[in-house]
C-alpha atoms as a PDB file:
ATOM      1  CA  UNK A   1    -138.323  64.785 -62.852  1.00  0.00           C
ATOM      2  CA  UNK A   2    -141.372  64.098 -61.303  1.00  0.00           C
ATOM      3  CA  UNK A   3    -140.199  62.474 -58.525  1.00  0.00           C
ATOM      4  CA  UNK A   4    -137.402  65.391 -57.806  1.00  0.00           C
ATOM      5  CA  UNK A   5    -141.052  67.513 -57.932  1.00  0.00           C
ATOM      6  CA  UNK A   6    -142.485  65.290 -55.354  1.00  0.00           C
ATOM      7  CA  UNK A   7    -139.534  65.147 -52.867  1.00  0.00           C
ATOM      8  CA  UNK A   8    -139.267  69.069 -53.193  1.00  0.00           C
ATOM      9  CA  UNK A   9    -143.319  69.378 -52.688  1.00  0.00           C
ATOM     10  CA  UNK A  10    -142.613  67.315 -49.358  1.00  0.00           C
ATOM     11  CA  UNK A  11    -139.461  69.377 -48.230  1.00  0.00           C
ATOM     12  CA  UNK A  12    -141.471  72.341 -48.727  1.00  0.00           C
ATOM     13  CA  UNK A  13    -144.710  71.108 -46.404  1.00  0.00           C
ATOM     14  CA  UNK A  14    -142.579  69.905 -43.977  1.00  0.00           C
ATOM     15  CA  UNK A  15    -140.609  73.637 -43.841  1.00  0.00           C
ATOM     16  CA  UNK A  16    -144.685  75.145 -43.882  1.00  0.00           C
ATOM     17  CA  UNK A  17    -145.430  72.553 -40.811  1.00  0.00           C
ATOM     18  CA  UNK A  18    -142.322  73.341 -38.716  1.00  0.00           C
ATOM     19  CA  UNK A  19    -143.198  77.160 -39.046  1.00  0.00           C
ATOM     20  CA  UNK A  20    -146.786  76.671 -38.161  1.00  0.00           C
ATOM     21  CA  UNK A  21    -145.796  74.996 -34.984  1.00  0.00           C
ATOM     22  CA  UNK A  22    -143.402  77.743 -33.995  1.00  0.00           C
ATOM     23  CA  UNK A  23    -146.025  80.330 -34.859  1.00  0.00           C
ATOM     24  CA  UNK A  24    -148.282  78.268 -32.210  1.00  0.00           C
ATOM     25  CA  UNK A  25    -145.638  78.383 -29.437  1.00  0.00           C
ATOM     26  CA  UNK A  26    -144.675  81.579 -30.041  1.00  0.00           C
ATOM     27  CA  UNK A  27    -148.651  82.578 -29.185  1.00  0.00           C
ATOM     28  CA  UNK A  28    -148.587  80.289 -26.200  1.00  0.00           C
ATOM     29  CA  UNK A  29    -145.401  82.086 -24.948  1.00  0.00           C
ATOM     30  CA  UNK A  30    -146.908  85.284 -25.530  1.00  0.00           C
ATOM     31  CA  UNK A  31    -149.951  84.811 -23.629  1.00  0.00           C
ATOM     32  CA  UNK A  32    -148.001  83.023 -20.763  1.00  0.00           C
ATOM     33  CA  UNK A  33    -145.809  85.893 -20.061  1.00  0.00           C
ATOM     34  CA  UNK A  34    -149.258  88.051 -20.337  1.00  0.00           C
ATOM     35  CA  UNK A  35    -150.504  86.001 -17.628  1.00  0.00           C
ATOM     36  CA  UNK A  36    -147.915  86.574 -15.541  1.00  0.00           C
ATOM     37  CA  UNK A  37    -147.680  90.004 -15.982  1.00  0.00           C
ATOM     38  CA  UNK A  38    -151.086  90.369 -15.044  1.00  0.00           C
ATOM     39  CA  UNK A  39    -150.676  88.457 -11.703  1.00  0.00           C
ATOM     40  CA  UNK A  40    -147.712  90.598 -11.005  1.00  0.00           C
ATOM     41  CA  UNK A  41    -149.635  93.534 -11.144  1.00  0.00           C
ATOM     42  CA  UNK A  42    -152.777  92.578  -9.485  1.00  0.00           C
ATOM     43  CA  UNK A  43    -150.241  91.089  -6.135  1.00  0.00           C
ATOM     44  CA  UNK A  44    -148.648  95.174  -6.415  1.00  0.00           C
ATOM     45  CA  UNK A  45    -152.457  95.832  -6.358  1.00  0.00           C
ATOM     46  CA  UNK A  46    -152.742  94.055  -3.347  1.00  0.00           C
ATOM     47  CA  UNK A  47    -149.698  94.963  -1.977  1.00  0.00           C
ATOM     48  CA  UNK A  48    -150.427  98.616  -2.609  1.00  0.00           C
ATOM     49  CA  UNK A  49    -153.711  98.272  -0.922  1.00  0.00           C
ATOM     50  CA  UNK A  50    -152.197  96.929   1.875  1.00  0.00           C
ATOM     51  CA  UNK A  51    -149.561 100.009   2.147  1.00  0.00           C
ATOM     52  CA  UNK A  52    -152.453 102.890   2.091  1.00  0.00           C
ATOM     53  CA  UNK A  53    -154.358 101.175   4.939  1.00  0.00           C
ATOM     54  CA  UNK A  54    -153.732 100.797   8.400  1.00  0.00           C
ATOM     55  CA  UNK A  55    -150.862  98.671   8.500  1.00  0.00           C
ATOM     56  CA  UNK A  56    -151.564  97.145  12.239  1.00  0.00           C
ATOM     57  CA  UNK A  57    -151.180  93.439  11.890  1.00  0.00           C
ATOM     58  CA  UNK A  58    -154.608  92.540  13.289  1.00  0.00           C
ATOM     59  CA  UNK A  59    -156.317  95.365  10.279  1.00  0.00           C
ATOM     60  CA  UNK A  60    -154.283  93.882   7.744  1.00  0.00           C
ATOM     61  CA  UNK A  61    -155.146  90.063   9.113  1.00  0.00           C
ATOM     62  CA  UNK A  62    -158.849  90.890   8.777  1.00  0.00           C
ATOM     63  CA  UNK A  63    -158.696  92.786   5.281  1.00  0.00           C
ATOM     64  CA  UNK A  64    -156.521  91.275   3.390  1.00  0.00           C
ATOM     65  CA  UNK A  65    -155.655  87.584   4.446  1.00  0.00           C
ATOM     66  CA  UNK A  66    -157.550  85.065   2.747  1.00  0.00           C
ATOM     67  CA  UNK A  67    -161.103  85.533   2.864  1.00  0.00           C
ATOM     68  CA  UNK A  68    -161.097  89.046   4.587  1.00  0.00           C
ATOM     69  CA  UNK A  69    -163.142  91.927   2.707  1.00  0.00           C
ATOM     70  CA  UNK A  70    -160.634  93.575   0.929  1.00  0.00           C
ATOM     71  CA  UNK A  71    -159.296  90.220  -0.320  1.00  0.00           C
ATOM     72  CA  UNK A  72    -162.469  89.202  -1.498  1.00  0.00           C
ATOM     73  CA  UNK A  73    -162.815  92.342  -3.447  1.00  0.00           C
ATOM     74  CA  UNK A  74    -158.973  92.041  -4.893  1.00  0.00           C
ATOM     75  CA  UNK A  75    -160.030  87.937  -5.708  1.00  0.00           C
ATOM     76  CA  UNK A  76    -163.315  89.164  -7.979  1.00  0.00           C
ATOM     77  CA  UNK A  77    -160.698  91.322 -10.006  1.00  0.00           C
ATOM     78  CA  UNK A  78    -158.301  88.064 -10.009  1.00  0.00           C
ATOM     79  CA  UNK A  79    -160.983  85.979 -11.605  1.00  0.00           C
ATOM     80  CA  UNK A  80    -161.708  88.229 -14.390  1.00  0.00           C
ATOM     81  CA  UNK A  81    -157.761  88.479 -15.322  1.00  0.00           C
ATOM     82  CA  UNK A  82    -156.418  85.248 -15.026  1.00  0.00           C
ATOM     83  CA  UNK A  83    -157.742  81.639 -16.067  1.00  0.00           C
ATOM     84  CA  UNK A  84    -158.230  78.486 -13.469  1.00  0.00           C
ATOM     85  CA  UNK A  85    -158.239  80.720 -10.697  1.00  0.00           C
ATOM     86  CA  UNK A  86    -161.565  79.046  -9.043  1.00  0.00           C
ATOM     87  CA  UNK A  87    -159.700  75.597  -9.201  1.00  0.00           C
ATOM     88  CA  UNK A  88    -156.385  77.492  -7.750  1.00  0.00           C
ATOM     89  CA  UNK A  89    -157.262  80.913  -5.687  1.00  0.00           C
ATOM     90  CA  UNK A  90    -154.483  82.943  -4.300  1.00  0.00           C
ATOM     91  CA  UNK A  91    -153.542  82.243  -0.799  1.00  0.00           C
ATOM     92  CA  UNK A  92    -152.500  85.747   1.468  1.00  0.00           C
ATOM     93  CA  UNK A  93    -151.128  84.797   4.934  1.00  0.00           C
ATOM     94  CA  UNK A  94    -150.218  87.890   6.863  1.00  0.00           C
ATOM     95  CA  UNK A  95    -147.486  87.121   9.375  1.00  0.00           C
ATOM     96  CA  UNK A  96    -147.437  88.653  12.668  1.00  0.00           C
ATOM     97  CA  UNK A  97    -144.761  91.436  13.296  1.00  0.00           C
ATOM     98  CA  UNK A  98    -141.658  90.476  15.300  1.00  0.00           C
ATOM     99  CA  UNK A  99    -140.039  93.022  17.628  1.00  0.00           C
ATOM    100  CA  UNK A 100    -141.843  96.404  17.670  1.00  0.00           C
ATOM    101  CA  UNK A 101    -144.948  97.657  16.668  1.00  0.00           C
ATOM    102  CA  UNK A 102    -144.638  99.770  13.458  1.00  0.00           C
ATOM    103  CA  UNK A 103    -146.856 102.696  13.306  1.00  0.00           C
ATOM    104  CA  UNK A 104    -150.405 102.236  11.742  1.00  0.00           C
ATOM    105  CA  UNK A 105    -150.203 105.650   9.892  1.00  0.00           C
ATOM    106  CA  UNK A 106    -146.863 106.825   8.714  1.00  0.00           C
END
């Protein structure tokens, strides 16, 4: 009897273990995807940014591609939200336009 005690004690910690380590994925998923979420919102930030301005490719070269002002401002806001950003900063290359011109104010 006492060892059917024993064998059910251990059955029963092992069962408590397993669902303590699926409690601590399930938290490391969770703030994963809020990461993400978070850096697809601040790139629409950026992106949005981008829209309102004047969208002539030498403006949006000097704002917003990697060290320009408006980048710099949009990379302060990027370090506050998301971690190991210093070690791994966001890279925004602005390509030049092929073909024509589009307007810089719609």
């Amino acid at each position: 009897m006492l060892l059917e005690a024993l064998i059910s004690i251990l059955i029963f910690s092992i069962g408590i273990l397993a669902i303590i380590g699926l409690q601590a994925a399930a938290v490391k998923a969770s703030s994963d995807a809020k990461y993400r979420s978070d850096a697809s919102l601040l790139a629409n930030q950026l992106i949005g940014q981008m829209w309102v301005s004047n969208r002539a490719s030498a403006t949006l070269q000097t704002n917003f591609q990697t060290g320009g002002v408006a980048y710099t401002a949009w990379l302060a806001d990027v370090q506050f939200a998301l971690p190991l950003v210093a070690a791994n900063p966001p890279t925004v290359l602005i390509a030049p336009v092929v073909g024509p011109t589009p307007p810089a104010v719609w």
